[in-house]
Structures are given as structure tokens and as C-alpha cells.
PDB file of N, CA and C in Angstrom:
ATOM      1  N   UNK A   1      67.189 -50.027 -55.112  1.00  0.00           N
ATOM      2  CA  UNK A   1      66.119 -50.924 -54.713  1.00  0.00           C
ATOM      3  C   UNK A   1      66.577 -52.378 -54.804  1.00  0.00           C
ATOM      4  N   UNK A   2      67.279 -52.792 -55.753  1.00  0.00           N
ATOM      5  CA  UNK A   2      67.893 -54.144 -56.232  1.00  0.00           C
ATOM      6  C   UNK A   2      68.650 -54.179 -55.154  1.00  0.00           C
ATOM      7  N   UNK A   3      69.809 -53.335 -54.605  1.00  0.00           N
ATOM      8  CA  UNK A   3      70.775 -53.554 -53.316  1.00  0.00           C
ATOM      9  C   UNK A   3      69.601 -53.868 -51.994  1.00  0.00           C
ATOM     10  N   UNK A   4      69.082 -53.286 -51.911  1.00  0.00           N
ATOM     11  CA  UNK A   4      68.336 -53.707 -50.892  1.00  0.00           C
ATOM     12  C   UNK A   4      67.150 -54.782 -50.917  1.00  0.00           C
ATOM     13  N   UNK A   5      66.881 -55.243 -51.667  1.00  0.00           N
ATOM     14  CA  UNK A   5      66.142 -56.560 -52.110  1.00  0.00           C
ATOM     15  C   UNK A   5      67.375 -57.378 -51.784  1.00  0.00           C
ATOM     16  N   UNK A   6      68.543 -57.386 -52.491  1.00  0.00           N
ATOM     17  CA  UNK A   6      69.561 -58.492 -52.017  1.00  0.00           C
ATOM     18  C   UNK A   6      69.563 -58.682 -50.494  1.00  0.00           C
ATOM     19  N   UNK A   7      69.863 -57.602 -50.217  1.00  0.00           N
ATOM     20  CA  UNK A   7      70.385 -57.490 -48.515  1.00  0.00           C
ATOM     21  C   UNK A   7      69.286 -58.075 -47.862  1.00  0.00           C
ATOM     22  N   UNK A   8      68.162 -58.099 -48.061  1.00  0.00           N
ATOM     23  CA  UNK A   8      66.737 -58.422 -47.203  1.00  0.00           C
ATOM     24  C   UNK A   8      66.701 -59.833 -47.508  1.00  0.00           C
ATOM     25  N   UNK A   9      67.368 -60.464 -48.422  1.00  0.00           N
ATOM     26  CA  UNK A   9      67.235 -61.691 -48.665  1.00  0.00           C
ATOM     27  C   UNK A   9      66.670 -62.366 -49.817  1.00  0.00           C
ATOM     28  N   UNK A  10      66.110 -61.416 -50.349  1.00  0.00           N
ATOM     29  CA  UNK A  10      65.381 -61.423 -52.082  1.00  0.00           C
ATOM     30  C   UNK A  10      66.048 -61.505 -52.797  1.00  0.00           C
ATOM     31  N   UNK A  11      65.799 -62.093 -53.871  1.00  0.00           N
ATOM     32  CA  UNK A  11      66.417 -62.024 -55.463  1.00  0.00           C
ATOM     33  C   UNK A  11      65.560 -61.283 -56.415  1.00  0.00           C
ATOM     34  N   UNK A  12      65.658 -60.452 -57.371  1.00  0.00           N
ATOM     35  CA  UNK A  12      65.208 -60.182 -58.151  1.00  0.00           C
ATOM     36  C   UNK A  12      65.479 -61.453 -59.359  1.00  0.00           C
ATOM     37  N   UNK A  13      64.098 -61.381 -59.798  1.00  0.00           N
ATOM     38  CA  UNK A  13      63.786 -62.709 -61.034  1.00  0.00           C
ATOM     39  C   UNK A  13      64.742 -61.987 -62.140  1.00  0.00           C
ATOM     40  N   UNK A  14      65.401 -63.196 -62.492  1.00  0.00           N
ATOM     41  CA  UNK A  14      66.506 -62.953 -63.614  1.00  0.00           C
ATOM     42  C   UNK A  14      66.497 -63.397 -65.104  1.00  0.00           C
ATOM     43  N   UNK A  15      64.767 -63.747 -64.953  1.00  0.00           N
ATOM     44  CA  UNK A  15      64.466 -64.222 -66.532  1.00  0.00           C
ATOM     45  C   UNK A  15      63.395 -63.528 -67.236  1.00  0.00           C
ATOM     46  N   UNK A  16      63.126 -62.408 -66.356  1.00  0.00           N
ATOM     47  CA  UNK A  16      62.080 -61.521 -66.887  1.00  0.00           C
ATOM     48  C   UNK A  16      62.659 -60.201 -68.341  1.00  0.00           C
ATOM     49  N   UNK A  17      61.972 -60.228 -69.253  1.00  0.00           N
ATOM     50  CA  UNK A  17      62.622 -59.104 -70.232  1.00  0.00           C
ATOM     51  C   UNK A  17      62.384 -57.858 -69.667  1.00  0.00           C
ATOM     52  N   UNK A  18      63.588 -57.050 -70.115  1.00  0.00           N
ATOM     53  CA  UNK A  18      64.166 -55.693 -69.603  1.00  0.00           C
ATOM     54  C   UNK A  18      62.668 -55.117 -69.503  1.00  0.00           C
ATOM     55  N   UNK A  19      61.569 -54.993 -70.883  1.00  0.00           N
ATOM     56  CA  UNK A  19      60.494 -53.886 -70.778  1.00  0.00           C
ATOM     57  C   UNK A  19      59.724 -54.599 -71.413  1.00  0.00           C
ATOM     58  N   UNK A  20      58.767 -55.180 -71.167  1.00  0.00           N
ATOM     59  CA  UNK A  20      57.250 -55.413 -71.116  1.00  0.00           C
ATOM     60  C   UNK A  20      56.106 -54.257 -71.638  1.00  0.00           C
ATOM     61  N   UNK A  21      55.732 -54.315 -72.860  1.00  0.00           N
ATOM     62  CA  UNK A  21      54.360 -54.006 -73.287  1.00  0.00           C
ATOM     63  C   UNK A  21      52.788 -54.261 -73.248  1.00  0.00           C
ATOM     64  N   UNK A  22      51.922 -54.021 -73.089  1.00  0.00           N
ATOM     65  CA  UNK A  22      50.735 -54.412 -73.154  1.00  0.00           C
ATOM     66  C   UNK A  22      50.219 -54.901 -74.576  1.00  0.00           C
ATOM     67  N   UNK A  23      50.563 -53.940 -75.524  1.00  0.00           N
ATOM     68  CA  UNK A  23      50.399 -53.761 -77.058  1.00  0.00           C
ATOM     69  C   UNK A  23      51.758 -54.055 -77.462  1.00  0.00           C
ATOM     70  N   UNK A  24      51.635 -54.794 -78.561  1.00  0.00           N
ATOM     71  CA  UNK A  24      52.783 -55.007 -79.361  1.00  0.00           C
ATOM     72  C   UNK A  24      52.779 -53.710 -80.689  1.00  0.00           C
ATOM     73  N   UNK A  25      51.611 -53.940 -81.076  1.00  0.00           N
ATOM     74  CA  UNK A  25      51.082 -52.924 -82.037  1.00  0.00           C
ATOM     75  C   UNK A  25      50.675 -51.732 -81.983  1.00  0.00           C
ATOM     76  N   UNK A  26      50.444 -50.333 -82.488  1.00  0.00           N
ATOM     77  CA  UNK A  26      49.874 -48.952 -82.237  1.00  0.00           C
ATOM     78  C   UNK A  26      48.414 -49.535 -82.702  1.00  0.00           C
ATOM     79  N   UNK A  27      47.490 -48.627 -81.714  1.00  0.00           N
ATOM     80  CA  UNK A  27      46.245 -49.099 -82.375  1.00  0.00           C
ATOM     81  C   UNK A  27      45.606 -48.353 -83.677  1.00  0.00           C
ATOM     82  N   UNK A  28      44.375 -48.637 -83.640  1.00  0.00           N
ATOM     83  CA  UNK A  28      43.885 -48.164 -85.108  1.00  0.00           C
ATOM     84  C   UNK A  28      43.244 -46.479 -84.403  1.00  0.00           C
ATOM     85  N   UNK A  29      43.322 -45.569 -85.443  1.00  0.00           N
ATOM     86  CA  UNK A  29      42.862 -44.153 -85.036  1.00  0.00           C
ATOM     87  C   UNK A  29      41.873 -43.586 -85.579  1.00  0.00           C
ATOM     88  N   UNK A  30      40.961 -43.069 -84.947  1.00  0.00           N
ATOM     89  CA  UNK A  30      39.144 -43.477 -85.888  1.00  0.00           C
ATOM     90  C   UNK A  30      39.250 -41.429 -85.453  1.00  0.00           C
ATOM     91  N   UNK A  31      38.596 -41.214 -86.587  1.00  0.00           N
ATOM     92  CA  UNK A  31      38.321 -39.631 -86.694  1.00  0.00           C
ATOM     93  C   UNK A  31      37.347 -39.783 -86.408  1.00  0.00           C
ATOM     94  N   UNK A  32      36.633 -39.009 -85.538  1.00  0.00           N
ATOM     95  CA  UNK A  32      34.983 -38.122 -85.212  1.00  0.00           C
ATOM     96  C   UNK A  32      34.632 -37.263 -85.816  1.00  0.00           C
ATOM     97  N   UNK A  33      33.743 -37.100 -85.786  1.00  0.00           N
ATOM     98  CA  UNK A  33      32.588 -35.730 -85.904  1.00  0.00           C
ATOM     99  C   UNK A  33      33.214 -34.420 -85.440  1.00  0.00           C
ATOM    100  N   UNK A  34      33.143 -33.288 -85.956  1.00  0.00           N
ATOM    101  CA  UNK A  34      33.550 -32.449 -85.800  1.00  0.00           C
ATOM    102  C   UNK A  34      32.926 -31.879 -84.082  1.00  0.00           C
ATOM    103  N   UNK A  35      33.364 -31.519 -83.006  1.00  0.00           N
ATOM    104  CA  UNK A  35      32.677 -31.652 -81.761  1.00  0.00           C
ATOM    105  C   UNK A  35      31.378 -30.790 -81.802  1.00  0.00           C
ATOM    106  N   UNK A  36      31.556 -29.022 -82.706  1.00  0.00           N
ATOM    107  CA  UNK A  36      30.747 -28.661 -82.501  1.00  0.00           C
ATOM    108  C   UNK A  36      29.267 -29.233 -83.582  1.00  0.00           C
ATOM    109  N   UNK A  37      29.487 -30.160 -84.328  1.00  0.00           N
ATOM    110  CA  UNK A  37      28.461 -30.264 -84.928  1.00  0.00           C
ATOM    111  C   UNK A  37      27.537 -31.460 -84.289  1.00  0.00           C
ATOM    112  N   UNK A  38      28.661 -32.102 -83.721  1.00  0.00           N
ATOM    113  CA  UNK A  38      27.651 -33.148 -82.520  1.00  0.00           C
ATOM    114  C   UNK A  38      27.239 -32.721 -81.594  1.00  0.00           C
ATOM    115  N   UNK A  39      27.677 -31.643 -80.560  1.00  0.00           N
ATOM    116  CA  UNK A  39      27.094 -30.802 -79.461  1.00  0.00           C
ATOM    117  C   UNK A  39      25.882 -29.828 -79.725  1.00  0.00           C
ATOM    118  N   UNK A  40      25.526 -29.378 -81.283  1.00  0.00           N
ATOM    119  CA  UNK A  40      24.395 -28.586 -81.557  1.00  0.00           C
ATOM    120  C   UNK A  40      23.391 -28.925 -80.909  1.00  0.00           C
ATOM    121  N   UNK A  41      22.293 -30.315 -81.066  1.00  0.00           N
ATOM    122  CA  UNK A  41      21.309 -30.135 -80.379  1.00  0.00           C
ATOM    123  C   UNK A  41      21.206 -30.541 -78.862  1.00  0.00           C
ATOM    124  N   UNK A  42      22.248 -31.073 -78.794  1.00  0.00           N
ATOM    125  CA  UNK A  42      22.339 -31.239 -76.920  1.00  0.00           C
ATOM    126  C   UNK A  42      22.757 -29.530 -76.252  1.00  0.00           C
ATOM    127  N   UNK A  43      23.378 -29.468 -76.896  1.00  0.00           N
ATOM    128  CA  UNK A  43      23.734 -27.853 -76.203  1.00  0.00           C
ATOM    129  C   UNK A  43      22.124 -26.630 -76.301  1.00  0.00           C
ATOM    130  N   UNK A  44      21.661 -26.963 -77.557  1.00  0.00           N
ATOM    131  CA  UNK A  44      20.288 -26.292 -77.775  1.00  0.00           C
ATOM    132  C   UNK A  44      19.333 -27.068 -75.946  1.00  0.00           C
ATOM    133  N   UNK A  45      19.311 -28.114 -75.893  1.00  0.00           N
ATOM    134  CA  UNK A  45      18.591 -28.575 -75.023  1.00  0.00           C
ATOM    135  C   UNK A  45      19.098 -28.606 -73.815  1.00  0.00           C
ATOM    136  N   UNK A  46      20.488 -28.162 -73.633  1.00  0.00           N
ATOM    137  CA  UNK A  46      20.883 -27.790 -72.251  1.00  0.00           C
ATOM    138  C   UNK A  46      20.960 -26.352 -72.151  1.00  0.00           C
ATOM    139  N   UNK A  47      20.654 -25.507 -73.109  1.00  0.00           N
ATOM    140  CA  UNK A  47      20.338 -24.118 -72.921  1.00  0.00           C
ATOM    141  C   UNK A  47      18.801 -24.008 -72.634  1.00  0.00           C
ATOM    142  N   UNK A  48      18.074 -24.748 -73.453  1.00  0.00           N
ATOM    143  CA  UNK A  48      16.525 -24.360 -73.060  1.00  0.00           C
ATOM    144  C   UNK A  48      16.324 -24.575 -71.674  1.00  0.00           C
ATOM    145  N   UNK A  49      16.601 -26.169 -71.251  1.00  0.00           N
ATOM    146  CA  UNK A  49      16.723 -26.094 -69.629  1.00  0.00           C
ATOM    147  C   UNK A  49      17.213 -25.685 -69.080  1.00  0.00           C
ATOM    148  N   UNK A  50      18.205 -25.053 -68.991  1.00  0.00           N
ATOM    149  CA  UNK A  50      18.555 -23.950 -67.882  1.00  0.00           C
ATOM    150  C   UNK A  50      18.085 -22.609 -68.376  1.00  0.00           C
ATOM    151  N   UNK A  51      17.507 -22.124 -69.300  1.00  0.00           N
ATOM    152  CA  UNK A  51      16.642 -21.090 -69.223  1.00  0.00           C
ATOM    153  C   UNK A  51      15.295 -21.107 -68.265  1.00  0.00           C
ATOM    154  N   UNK A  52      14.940 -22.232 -68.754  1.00  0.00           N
ATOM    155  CA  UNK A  52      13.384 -22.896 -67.578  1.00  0.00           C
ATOM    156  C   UNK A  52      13.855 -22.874 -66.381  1.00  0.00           C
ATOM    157  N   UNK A  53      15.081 -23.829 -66.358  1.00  0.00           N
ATOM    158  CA  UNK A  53      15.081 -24.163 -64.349  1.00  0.00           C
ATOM    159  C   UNK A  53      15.376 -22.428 -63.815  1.00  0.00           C
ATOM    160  N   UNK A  54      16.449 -21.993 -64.504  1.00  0.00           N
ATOM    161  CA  UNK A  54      16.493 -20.323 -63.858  1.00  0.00           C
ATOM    162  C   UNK A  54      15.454 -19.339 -64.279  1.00  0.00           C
ATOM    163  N   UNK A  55      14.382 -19.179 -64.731  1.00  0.00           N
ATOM    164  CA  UNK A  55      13.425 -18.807 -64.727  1.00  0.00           C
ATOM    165  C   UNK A  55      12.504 -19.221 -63.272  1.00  0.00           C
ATOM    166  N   UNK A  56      12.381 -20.674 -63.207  1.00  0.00           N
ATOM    167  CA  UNK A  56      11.732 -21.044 -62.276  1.00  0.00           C
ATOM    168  C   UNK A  56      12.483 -20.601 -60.853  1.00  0.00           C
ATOM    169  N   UNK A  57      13.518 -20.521 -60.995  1.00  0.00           N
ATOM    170  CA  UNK A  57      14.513 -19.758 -59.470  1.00  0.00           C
ATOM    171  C   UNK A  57      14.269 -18.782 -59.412  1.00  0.00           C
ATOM    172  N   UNK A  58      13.942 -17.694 -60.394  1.00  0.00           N
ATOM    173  CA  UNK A  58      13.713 -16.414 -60.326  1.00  0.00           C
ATOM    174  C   UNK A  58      12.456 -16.266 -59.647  1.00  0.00           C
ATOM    175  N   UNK A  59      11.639 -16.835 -60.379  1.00  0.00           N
ATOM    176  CA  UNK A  59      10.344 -17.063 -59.471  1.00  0.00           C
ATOM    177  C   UNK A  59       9.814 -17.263 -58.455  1.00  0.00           C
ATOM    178  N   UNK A  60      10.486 -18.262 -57.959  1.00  0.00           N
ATOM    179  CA  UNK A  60      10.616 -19.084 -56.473  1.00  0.00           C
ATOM    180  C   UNK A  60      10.798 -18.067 -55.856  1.00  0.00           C
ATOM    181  N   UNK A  61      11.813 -17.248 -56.073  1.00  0.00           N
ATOM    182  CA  UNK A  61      12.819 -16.189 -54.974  1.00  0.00           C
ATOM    183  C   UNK A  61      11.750 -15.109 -55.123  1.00  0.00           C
ATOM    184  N   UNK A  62      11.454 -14.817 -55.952  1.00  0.00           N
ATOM    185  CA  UNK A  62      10.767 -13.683 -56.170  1.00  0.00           C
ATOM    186  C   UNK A  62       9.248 -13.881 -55.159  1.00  0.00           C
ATOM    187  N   UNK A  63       8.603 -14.650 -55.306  1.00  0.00           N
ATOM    188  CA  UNK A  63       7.408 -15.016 -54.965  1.00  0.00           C
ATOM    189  C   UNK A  63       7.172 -15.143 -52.987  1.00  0.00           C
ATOM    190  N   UNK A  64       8.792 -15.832 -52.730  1.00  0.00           N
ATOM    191  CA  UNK A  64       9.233 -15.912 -51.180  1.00  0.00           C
ATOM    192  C   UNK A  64       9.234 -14.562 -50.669  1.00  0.00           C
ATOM    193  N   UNK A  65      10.234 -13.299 -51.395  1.00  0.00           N
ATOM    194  CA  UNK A  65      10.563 -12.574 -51.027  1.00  0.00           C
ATOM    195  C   UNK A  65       9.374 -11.950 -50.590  1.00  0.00           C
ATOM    196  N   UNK A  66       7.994 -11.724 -51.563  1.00  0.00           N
ATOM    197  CA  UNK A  66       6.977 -10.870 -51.682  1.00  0.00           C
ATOM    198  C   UNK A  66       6.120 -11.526 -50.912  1.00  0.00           C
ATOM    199  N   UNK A  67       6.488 -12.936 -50.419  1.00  0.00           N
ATOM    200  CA  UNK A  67       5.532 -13.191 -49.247  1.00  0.00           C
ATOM    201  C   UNK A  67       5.795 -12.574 -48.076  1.00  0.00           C
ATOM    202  N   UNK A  68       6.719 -12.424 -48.119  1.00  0.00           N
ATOM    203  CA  UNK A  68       7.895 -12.219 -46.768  1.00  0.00           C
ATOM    204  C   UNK A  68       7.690 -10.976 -46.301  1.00  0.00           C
ATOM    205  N   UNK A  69       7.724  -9.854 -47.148  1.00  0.00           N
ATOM    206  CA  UNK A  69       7.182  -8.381 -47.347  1.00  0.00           C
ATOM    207  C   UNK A  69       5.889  -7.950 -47.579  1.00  0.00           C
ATOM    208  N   UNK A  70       5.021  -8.946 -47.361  1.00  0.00           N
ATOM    209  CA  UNK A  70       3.254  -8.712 -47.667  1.00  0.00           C
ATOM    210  C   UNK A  70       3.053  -7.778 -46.593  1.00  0.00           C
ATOM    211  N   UNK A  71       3.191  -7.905 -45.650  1.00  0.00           N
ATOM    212  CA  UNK A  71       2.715  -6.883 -44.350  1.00  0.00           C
ATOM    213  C   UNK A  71       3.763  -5.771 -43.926  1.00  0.00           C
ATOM    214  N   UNK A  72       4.659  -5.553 -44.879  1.00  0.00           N
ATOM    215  CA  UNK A  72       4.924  -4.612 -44.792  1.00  0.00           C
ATOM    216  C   UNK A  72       4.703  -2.839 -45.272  1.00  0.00           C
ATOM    217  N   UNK A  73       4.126  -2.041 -45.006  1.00  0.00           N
ATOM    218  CA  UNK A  73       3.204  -1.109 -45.510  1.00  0.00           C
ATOM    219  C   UNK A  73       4.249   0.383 -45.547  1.00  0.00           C
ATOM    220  N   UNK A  74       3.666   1.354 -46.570  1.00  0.00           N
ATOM    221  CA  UNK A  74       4.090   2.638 -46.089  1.00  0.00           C
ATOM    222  C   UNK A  74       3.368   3.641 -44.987  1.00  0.00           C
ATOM    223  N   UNK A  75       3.576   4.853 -45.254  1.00  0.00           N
ATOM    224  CA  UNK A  75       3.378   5.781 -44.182  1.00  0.00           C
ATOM    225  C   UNK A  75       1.910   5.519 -44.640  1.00  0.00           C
ATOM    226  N   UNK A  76       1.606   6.195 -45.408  1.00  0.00           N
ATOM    227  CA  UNK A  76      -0.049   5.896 -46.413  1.00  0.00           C
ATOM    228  C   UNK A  76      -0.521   4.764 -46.455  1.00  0.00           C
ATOM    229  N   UNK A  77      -0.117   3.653 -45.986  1.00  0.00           N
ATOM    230  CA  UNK A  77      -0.945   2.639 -45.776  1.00  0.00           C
ATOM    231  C   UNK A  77      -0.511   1.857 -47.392  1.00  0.00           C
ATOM    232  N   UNK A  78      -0.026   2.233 -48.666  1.00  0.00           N
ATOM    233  CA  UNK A  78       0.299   1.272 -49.415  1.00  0.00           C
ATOM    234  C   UNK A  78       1.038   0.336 -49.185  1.00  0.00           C
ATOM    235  N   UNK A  79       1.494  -1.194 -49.654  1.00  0.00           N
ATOM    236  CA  UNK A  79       2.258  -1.650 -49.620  1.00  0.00           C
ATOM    237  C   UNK A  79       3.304  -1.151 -49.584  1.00  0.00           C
ATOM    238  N   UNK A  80       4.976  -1.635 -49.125  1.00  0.00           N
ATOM    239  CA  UNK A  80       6.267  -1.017 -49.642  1.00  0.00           C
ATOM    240  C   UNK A  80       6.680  -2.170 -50.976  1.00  0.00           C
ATOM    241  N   UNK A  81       6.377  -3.110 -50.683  1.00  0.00           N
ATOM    242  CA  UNK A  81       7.097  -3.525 -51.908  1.00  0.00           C
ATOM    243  C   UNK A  81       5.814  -4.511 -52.377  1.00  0.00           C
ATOM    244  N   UNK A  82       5.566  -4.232 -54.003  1.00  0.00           N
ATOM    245  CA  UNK A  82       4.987  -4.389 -54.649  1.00  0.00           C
ATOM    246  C   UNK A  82       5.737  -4.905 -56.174  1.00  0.00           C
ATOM    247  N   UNK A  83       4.824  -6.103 -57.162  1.00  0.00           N
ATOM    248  CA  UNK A  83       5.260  -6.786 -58.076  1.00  0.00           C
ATOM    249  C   UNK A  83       4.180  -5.779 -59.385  1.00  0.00           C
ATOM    250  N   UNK A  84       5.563  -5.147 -60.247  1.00  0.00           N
ATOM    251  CA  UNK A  84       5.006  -4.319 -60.983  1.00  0.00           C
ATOM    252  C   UNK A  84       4.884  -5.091 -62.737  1.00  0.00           C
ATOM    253  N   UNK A  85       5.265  -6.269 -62.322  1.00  0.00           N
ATOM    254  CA  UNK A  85       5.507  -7.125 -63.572  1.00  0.00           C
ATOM    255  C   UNK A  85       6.625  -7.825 -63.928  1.00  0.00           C
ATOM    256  N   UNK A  86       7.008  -7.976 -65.545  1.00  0.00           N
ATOM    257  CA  UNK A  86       7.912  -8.334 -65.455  1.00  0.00           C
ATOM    258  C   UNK A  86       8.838  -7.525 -66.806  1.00  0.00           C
ATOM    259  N   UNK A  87      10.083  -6.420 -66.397  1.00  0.00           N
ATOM    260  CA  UNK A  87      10.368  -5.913 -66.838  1.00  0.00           C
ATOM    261  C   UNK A  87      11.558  -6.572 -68.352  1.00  0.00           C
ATOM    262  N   UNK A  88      11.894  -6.078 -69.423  1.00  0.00           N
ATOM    263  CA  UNK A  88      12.497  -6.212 -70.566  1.00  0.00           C
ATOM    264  C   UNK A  88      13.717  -7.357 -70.196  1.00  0.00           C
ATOM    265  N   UNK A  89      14.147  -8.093 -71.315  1.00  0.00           N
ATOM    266  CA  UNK A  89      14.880  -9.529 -70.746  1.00  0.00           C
ATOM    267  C   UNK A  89      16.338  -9.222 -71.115  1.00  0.00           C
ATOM    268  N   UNK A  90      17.085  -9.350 -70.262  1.00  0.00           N
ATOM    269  CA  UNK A  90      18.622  -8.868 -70.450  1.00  0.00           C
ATOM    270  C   UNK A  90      19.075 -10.266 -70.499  1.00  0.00           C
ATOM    271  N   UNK A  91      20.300 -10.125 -70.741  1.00  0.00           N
ATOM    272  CA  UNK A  91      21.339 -11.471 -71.028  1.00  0.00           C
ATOM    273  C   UNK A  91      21.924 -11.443 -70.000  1.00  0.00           C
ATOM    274  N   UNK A  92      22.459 -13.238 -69.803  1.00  0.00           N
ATOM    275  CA  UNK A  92      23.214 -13.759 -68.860  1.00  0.00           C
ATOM    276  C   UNK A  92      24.291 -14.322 -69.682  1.00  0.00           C
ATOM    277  N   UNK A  93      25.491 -14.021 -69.290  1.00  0.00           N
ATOM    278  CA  UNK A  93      26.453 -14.778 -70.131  1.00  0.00           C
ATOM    279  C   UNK A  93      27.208 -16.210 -69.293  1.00  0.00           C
ATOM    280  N   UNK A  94      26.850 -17.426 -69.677  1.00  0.00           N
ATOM    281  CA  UNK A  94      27.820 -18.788 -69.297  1.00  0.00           C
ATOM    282  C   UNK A  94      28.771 -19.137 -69.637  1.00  0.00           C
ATOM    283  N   UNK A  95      29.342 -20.164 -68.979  1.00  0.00           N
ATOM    284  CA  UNK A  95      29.912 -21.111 -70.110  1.00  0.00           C
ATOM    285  C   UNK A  95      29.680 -21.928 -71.086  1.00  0.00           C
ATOM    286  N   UNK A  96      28.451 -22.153 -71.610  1.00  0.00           N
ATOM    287  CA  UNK A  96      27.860 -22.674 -72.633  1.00  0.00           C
ATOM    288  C   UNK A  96      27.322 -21.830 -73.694  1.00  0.00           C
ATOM    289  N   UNK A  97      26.834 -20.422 -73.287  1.00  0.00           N
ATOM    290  CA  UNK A  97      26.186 -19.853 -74.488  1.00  0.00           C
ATOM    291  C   UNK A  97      25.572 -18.521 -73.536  1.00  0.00           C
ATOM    292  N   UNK A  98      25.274 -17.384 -74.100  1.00  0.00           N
ATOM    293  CA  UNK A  98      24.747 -16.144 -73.637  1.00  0.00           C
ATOM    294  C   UNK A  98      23.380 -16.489 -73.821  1.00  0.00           C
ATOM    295  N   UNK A  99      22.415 -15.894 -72.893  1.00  0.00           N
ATOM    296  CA  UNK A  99      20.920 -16.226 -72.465  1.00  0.00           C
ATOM    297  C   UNK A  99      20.126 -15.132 -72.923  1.00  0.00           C
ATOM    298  N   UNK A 100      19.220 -14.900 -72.947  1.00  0.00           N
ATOM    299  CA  UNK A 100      18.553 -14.046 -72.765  1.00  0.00           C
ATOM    300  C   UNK A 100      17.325 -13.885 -71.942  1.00  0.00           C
TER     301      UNK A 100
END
């Protein structure tokens, strides 16, 4: 790069020191909180809300679907698809924490 800076007509500055620092000094090194004991209640409150918001998706979907299928009937004249409640709560596993 220097050969070709010459050749182009440039000089490289010849009073600059070899290596330049920002810091002369190492800085100071501060210990934290252990991570999981600071993440306890934010993680508690980002599990409750996404229990709510996906609850509320379940719902949404659920509620569309059964609009969607209202007029649809059997041979007998019952509905075909019908909301029988809401059955026993299984787990979802994340990356933050298993659901229930």
C-alpha cells in the first residue's frame, strides 16, 4: 500500500507513532448480579404474557374457525363441528420456560 501511495504521488506522514491507542489504561471491571437472579421477575412477566397473548390466539382461531363452520350440518341435521369446551391443559415448551 506504502509502494503505491509513493507511486501515485503521496507520502505517507512520517511523524506519526507506529500504534496508537484510545486507552492508555485497562478499564475498571464491575461484577453484576448473578443473570438469573435479575431475570426472575421479568421472565415471570414475560411468561404470564405470553400465556395471555397465546391464549387469546387460541381463541381468536378457534372462534373464526367455528364461525366459518356454523352452517355446516350432518346427515341428521346436527351441526358437524361443534365447541365441546375446553379440554385438560398440556404444556408448551419455549425458549424461555415450559407453559402450561
Amino acid at each position: 500500500m506504502r509502494k503505491a501511495a509513493i507511486e501515485a504521488g503521496h507520502k505517507a506522514c512520517q511523524n506519526l507513532p507506529k500504534e496508537r491507542y484510545a486507552m492508555k489504561t485497562d478499564g475498571t471491571v464491575f461484577t453484576f448480579q448473578h443473570r438469573n437472579d435479575f431475570d426472575a421477575p421479568l421472565r415471570s412477566v414475560l411468561r404470564d404474557g405470553a400465556r395471555r397473548l397465546l391464549t387469546q390466539a387460541v381463541e381468536a382461531e378457534a372462534d373464526a374457525f367455528l364461525s366459518a363452520m356454523q352452517d355446516e350440518r350432518l346427515a341428521d341435521g346436527r351441526a358437524r363441528v361443534v365447541r365441546h369446551g375446553h379440554g385438560p391443559e398440556g404444556t408448551i415448551q419455549t425458549r424461555i420456560a415450559q407453559f402450561r
